[in-house]
C-alpha atoms as a PDB file:
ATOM      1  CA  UNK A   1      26.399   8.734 -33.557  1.00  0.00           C
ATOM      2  CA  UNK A   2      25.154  11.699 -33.068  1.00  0.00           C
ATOM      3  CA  UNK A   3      23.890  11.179 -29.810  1.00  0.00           C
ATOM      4  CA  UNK A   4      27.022  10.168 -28.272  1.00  0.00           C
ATOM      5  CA  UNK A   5      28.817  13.137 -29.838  1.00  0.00           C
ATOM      6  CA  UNK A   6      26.277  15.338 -28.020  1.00  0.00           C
ATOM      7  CA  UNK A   7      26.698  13.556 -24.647  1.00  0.00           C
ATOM      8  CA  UNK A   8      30.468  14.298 -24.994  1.00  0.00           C
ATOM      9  CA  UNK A   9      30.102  18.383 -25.807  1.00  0.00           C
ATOM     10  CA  UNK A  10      27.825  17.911 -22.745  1.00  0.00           C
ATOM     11  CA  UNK A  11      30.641  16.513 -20.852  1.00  0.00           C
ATOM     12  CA  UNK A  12      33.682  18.483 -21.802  1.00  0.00           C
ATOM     13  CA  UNK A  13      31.668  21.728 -22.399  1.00  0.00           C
ATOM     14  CA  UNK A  14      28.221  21.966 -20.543  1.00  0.00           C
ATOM     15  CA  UNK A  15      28.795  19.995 -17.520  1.00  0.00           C
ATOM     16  CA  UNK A  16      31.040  22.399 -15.650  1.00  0.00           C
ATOM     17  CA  UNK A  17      33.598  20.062 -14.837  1.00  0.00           C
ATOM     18  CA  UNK A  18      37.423  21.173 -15.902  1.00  0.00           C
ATOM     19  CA  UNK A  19      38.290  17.769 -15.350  1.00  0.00           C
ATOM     20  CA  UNK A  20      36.199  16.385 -18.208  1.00  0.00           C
ATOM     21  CA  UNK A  21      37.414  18.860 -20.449  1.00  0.00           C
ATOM     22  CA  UNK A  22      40.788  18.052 -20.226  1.00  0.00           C
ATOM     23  CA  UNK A  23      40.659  14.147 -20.415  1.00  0.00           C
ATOM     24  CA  UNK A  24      38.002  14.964 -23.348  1.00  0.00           C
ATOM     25  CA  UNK A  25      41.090  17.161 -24.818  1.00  0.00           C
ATOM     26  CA  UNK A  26      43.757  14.380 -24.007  1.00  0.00           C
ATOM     27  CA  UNK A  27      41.790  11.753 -25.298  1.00  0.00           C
ATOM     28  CA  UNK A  28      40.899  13.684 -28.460  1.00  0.00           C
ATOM     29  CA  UNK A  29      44.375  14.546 -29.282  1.00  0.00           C
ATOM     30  CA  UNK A  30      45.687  11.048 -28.776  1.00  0.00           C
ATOM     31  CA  UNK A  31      43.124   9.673 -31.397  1.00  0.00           C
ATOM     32  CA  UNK A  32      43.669  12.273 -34.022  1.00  0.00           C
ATOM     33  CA  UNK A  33      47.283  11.865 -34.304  1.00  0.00           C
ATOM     34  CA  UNK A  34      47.248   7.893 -34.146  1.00  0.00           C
ATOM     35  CA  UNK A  35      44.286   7.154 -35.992  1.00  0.00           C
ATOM     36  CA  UNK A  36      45.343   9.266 -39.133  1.00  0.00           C
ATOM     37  CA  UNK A  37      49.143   8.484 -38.118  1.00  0.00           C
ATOM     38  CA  UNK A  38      47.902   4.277 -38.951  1.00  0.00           C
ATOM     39  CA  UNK A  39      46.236   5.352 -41.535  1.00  0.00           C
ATOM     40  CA  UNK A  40      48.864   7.208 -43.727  1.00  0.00           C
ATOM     41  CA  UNK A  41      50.891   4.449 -42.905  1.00  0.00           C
ATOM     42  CA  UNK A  42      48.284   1.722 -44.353  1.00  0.00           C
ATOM     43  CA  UNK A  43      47.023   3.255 -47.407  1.00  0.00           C
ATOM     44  CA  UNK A  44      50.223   6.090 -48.708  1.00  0.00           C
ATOM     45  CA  UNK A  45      52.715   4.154 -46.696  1.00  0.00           C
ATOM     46  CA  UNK A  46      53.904   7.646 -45.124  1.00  0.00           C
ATOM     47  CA  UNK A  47      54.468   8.692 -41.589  1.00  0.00           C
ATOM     48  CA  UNK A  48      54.206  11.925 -42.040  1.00  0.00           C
ATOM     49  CA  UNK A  49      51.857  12.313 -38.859  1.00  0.00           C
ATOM     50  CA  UNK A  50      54.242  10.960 -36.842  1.00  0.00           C
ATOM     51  CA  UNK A  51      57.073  12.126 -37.780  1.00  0.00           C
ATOM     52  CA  UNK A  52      55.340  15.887 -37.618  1.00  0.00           C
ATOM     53  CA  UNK A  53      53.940  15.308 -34.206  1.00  0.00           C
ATOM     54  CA  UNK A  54      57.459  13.937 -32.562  1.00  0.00           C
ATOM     55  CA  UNK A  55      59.306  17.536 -34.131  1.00  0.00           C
ATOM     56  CA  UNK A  56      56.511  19.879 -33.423  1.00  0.00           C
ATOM     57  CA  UNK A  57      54.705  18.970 -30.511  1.00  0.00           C
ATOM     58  CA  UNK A  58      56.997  16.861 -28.213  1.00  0.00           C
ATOM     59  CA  UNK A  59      59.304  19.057 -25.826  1.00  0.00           C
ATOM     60  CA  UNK A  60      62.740  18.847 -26.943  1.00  0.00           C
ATOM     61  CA  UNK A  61      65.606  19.113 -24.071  1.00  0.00           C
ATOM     62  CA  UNK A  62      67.904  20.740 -26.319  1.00  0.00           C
ATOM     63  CA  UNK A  63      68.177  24.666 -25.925  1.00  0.00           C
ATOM     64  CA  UNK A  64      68.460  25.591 -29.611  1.00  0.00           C
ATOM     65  CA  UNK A  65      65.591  23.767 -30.664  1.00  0.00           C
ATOM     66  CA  UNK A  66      62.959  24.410 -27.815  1.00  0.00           C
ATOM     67  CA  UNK A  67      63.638  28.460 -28.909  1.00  0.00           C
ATOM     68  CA  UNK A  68      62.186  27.155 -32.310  1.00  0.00           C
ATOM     69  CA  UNK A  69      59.787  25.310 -30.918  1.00  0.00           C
ATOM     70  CA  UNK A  70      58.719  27.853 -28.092  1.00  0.00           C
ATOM     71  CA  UNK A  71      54.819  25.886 -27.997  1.00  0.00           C
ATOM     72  CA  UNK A  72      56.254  22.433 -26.790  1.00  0.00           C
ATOM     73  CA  UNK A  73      56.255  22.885 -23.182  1.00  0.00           C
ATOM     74  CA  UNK A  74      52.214  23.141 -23.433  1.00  0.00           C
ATOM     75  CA  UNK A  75      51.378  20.840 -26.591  1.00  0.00           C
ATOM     76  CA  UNK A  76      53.404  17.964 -24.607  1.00  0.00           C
ATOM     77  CA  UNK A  77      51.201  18.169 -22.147  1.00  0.00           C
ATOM     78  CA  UNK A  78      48.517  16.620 -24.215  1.00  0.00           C
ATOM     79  CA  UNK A  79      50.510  14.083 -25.900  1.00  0.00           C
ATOM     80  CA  UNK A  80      51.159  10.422 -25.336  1.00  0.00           C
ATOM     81  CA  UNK A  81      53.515   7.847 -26.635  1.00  0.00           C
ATOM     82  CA  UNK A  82      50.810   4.926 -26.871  1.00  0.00           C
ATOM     83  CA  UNK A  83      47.706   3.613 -25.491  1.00  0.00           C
ATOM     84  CA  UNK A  84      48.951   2.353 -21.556  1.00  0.00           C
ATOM     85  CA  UNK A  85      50.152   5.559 -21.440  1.00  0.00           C
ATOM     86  CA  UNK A  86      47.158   7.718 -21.759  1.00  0.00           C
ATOM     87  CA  UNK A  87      44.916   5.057 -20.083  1.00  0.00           C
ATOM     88  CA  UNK A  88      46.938   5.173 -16.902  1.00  0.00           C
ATOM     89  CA  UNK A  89      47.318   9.160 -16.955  1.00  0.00           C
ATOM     90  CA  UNK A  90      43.517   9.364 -17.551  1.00  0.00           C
ATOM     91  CA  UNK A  91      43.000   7.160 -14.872  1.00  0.00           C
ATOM     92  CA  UNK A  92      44.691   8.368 -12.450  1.00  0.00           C
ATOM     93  CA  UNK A  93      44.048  12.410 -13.578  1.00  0.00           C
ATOM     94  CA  UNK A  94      40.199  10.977 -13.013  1.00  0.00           C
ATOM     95  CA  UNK A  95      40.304   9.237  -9.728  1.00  0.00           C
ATOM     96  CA  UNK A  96      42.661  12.210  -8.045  1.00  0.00           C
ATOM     97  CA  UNK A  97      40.878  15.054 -10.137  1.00  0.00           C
ATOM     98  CA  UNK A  98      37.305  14.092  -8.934  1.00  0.00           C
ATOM     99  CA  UNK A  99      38.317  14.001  -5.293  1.00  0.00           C
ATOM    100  CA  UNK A 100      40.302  17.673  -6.359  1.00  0.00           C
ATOM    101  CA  UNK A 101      37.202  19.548  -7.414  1.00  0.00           C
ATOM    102  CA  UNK A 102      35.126  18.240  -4.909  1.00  0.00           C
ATOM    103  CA  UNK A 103      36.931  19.588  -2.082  1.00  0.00           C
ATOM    104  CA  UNK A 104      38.711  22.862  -4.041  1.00  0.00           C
ATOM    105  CA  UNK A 105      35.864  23.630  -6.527  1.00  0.00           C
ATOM    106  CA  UNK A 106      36.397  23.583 -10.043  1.00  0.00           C
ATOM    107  CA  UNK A 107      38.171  26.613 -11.161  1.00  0.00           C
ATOM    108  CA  UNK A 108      41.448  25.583 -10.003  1.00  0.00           C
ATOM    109  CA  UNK A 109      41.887  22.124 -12.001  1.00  0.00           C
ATOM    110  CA  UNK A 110      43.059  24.081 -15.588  1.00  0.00           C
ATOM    111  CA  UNK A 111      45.607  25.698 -13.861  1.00  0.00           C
ATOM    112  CA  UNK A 112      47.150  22.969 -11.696  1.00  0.00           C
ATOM    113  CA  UNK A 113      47.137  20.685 -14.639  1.00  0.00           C
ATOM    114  CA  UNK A 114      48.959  23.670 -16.904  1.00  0.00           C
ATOM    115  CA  UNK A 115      51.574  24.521 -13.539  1.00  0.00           C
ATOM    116  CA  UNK A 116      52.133  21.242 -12.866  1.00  0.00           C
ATOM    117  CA  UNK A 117      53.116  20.179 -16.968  1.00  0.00           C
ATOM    118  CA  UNK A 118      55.198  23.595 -17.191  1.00  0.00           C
ATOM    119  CA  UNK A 119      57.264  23.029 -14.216  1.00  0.00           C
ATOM    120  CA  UNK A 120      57.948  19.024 -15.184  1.00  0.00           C
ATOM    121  CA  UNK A 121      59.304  20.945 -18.981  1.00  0.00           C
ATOM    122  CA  UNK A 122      61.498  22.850 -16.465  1.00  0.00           C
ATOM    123  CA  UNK A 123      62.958  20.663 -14.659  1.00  0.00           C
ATOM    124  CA  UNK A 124      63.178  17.978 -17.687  1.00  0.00           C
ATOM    125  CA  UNK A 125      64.988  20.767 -19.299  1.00  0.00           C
ATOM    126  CA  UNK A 126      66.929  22.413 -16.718  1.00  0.00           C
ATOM    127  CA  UNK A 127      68.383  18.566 -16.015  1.00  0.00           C
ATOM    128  CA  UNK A 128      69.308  17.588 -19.641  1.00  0.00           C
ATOM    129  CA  UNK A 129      71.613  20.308 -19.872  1.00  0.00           C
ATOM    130  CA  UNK A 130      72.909  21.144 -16.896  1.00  0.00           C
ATOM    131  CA  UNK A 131      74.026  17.608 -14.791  1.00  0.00           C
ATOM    132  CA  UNK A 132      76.819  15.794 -15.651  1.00  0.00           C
ATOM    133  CA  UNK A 133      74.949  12.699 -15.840  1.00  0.00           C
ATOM    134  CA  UNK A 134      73.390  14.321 -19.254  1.00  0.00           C
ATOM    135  CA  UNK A 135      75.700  16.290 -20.370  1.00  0.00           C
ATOM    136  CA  UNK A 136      78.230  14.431 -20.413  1.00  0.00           C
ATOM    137  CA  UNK A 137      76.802  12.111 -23.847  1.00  0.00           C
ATOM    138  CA  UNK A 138      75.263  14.964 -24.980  1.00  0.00           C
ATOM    139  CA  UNK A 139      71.741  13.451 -24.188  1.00  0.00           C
ATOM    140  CA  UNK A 140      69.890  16.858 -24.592  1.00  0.00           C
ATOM    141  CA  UNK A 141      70.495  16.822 -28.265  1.00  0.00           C
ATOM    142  CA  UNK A 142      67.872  14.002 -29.114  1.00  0.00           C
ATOM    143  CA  UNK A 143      65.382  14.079 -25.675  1.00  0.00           C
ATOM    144  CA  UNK A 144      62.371  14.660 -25.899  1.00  0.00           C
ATOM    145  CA  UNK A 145      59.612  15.036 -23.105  1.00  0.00           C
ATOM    146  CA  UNK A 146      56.362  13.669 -23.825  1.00  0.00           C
ATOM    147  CA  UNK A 147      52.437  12.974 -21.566  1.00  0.00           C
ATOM    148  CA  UNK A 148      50.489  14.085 -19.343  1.00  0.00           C
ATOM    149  CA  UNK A 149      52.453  12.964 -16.414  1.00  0.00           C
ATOM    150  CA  UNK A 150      53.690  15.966 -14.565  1.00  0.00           C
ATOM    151  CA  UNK A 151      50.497  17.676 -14.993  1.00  0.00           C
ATOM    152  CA  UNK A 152      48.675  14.514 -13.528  1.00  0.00           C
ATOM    153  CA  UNK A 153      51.101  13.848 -10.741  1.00  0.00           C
ATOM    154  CA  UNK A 154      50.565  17.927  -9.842  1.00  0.00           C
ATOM    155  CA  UNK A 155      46.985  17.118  -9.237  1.00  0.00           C
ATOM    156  CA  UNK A 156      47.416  13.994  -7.277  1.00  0.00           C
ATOM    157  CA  UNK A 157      50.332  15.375  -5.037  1.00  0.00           C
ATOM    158  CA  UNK A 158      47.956  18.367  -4.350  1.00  0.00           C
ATOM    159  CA  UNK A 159      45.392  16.767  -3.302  1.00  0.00           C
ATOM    160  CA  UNK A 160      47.263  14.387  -1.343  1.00  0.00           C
ATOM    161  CA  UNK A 161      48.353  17.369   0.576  1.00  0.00           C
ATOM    162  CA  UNK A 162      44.903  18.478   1.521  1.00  0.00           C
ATOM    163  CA  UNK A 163      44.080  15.403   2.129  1.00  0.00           C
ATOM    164  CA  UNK A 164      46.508  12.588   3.388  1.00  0.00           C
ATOM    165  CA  UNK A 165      44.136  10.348   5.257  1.00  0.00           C
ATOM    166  CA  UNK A 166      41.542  10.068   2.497  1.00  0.00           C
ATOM    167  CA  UNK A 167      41.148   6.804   1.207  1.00  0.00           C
ATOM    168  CA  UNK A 168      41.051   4.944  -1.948  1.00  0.00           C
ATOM    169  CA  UNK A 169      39.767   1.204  -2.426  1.00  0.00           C
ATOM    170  CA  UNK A 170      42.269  -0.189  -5.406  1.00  0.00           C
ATOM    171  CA  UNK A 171      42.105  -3.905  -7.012  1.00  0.00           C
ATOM    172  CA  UNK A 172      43.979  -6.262  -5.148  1.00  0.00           C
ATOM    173  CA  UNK A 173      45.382  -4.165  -2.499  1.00  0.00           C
ATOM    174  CA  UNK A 174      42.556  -3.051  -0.620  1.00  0.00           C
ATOM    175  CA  UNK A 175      41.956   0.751   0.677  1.00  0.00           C
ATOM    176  CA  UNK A 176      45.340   3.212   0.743  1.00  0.00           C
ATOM    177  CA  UNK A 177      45.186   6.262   2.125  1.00  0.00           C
ATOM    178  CA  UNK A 178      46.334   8.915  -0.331  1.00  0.00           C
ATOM    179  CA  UNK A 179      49.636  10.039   1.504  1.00  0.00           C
ATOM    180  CA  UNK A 180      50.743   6.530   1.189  1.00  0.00           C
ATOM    181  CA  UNK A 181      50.070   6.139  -2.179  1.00  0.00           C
ATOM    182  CA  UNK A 182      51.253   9.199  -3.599  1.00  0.00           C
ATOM    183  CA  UNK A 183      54.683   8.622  -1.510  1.00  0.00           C
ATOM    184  CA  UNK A 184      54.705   4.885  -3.375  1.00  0.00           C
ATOM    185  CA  UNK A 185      54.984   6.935  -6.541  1.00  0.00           C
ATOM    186  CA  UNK A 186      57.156   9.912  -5.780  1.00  0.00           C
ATOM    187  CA  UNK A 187      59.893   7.335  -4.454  1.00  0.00           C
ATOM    188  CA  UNK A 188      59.526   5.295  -7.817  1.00  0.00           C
ATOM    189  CA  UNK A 189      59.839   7.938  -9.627  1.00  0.00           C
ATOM    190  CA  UNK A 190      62.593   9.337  -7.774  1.00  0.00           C
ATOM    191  CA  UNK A 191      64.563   5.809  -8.071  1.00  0.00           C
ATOM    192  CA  UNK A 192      64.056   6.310 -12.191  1.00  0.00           C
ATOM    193  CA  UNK A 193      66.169   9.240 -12.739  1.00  0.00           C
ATOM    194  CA  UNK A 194      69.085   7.536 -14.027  1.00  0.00           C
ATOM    195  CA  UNK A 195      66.868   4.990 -15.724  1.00  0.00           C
ATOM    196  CA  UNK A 196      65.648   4.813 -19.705  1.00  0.00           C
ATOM    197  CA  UNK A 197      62.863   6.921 -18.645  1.00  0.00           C
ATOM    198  CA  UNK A 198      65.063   9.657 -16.922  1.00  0.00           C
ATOM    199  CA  UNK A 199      63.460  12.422 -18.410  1.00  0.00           C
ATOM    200  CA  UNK A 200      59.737  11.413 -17.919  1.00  0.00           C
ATOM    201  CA  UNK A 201      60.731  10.508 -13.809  1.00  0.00           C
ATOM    202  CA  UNK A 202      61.868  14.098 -13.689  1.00  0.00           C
ATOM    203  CA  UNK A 203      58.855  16.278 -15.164  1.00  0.00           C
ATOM    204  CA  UNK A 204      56.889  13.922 -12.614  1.00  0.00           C
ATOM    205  CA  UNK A 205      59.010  14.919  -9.462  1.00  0.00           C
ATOM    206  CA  UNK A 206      58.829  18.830 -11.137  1.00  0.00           C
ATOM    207  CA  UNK A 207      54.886  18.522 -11.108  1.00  0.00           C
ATOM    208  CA  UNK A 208      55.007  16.584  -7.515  1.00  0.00           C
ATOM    209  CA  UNK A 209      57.143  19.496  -6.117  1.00  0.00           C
ATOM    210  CA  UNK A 210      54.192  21.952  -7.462  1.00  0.00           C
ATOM    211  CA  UNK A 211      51.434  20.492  -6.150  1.00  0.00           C
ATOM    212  CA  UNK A 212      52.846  20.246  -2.534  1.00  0.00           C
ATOM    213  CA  UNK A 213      54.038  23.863  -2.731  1.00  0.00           C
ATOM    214  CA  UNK A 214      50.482  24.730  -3.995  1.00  0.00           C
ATOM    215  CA  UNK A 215      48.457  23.532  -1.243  1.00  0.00           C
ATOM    216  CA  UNK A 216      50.894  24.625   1.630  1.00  0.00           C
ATOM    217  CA  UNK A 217      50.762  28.013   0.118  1.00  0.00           C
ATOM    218  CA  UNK A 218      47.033  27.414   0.115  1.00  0.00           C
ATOM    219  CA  UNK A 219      46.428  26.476   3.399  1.00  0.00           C
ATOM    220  CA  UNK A 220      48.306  30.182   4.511  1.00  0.00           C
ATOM    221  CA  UNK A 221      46.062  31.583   2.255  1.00  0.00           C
ATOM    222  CA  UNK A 222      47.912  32.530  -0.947  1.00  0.00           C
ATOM    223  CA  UNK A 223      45.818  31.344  -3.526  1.00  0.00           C
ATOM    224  CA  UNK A 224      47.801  31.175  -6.915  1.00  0.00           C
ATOM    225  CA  UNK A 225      45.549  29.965  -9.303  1.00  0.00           C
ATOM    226  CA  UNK A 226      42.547  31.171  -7.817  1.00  0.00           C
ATOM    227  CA  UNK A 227      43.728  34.781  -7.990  1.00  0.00           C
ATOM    228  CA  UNK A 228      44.675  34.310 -11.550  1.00  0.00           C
ATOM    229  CA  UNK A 229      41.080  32.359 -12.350  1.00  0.00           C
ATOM    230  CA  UNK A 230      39.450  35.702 -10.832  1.00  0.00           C
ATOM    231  CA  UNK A 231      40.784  38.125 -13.511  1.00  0.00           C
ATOM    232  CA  UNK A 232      38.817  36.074 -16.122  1.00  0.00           C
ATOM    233  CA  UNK A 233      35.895  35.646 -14.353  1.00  0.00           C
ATOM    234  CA  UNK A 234      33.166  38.218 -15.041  1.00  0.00           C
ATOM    235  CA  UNK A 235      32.434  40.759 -11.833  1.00  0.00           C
ATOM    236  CA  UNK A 236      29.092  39.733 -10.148  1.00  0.00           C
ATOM    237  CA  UNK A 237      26.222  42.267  -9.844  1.00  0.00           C
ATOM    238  CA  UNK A 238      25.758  44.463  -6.770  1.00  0.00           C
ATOM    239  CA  UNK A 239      23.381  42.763  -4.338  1.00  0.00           C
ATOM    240  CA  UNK A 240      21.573  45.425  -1.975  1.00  0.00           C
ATOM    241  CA  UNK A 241      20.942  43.182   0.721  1.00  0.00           C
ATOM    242  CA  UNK A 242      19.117  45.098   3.603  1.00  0.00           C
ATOM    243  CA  UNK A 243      19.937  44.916   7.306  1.00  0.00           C
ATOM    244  CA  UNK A 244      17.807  43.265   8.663  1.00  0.00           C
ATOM    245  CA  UNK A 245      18.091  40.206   6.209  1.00  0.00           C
ATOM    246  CA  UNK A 246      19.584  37.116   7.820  1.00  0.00           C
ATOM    247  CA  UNK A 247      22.276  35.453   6.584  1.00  0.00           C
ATOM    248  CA  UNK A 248      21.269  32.757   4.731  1.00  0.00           C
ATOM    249  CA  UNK A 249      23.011  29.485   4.299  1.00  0.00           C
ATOM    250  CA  UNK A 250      22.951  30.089   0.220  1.00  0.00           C
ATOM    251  CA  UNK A 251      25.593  33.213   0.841  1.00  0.00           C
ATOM    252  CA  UNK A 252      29.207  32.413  -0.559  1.00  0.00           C
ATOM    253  CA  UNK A 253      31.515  31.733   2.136  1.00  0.00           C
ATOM    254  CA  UNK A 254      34.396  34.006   3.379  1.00  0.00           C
ATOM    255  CA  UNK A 255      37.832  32.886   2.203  1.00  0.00           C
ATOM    256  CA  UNK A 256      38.913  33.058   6.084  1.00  0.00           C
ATOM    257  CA  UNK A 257      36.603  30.486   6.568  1.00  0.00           C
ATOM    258  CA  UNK A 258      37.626  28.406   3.896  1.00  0.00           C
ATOM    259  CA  UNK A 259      41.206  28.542   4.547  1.00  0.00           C
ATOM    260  CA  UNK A 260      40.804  27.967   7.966  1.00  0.00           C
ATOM    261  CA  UNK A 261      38.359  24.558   6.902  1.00  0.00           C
ATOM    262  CA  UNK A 262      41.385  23.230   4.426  1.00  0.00           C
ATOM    263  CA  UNK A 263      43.974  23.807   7.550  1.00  0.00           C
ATOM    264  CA  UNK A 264      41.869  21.621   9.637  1.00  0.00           C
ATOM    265  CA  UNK A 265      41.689  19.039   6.610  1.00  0.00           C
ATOM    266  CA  UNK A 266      45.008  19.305   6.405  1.00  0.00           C
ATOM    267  CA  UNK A 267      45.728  18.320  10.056  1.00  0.00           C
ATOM    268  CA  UNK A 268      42.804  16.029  11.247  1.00  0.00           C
ATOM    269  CA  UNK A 269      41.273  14.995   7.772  1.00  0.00           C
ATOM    270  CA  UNK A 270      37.609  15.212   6.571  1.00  0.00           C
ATOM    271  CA  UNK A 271      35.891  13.355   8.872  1.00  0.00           C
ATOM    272  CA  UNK A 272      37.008  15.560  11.870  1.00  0.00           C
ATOM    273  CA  UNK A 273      34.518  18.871  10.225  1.00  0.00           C
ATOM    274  CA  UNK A 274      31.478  20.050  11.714  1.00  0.00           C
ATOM    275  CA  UNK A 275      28.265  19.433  10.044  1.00  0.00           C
ATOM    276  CA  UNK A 276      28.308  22.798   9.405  1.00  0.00           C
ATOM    277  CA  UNK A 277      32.173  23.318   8.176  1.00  0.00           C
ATOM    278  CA  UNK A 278      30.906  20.525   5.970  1.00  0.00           C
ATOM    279  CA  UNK A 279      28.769  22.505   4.332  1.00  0.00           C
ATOM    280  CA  UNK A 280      30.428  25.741   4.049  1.00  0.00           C
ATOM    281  CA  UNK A 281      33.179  23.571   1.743  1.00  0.00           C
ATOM    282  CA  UNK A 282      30.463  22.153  -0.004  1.00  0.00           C
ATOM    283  CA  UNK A 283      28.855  25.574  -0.710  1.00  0.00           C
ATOM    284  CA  UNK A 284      32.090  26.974  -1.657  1.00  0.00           C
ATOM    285  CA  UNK A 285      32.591  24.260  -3.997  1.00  0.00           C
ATOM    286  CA  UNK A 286      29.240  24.772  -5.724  1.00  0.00           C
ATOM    287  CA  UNK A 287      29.675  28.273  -6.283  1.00  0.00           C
ATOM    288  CA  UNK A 288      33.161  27.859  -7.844  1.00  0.00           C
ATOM    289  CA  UNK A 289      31.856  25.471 -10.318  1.00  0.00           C
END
């Protein structure tokens, strides 16, 4: 037991990958709250779990309470309403994320995941109370927003973006190239809005709409959540590097270079780099992990 409690600090803590961390933190959550909620529930025949997590850490659509409840639009973020529903997210944050950090480095995935769930809790909000199709039977008053969904579908739009030709092999279908697949659930989602899941369909479309306007603002070199990742990352030491000293291919990579690499992603895909543009991303990605 031990063991395998060390091999997941490794994972989430050690192994330098944001992505484990936050399905570790997802997947921790979720079993917390359900294994103690079926437990109350079996031996005190209380649900005091569950009734705390739906009123404390769910996002509520309704103005007066959210005020009160001012954490909700990031606690939601890491909550999920049953077992498909986290296994899907996980799956897909997983599959998309890997393909993410490998291309964008590491330092980026935290914040996408955190912009992309804060803009879904805006929209899901903004929605609930201000179209007619809401208001109109009061449904702000008892909604409540609640996964991983928007933060997940940030992270796949994004990297959809970068990288539309990209494929993925998937069970029974064959191999789909990201642009297509990512459009598949967009439309869905966009088809749901007036459905039983109107407020989850929403948040997804918010997070979509983020991780488009990410990359595009990427690609003209505006780098949000890079900037931001900078101010908490320590200064590096002063190199005196003499003149004579040839560049090495170990030395970090200009962001004019890098921009100009995703651009040509972004138009021609992967497989159209240079050996050598090839490994200028890969350095880059290396040093931001």
């Amino acid at each position: 037991m031990s063991t395998l409690w060390q091999n997941i600090q490794y994972k989430m803590l050690r192994s330098g990958s944001k992505l484990n961390l936050l399905i570790g933190i997802n997947i921790i959550v979720f079993l917390l709250i359900n294994l103690t909620d079926v437990i109350g529930k079996f031996l005190f025949n209380t649900t005091i779990i569950n009734y705390f997590s739906d009123h404390y850490l769910l996002l509520p659509a309704y103005l007066p309470k959210l005020l009160s409840h001012f954490w909700t639009p990031v606690t939601y973020m890491f909550m999920h309403a049953n077992v498909w529903h986290i296994l899907f997210n996980m799956l897909w944050l997983y599959w998309f994320g890997q393909i993410f950090e490998e291309y964008l480095g590491k330092k980026r995935t935290v914040g996408l995941y955190f912009i992309g769930g804060l803009t879904g809790a805006f929209l899901f909000v903004l929605s609930y109370n201000i179209f007619p199709f809401f208001t109109q039977v009061h449904a702000a008053e008892s909604a409540t927003l609640v996964g991983a969904s928007a933060s997940v579908m940030a992270i796949m739009v994004a990297t959809a973006t970068l990288l539309p030709d990209y494929t993925l092999p998937l069970i029974l279908i064959g191999p789909v190239k990201l642009k297509w697949l990512v459009l598949f659930f967009i439309v869905i989602d966009f088809l749901g809005i007036t459905g039983l899941n109107a407020g989850g369909e929403l948040s997804h479309l918010g997070g979509a709409f983020i991780g488009f306007v990410y990359i595009r603002q990427l690609q003209k070199g505006r780098d949000w959540i890079g900037s931001i990742a900078k101010v908490f990352t320590p200064g590096s030491k002063l190199k005196v590097v003499s003149n004579n000293t040839s560049k090495k291919s170990t030395d970090f990579p200009r962001q004019e270079e890098i921009d100009l690499i995703l651009d040509k992603i972004s138009r021609s895909g992967y497989d159209s780099l240079s050996k050598q543009e090839k490994e200028i991303l890969f350095r880059a990605s290396n040093n931001e992990g």
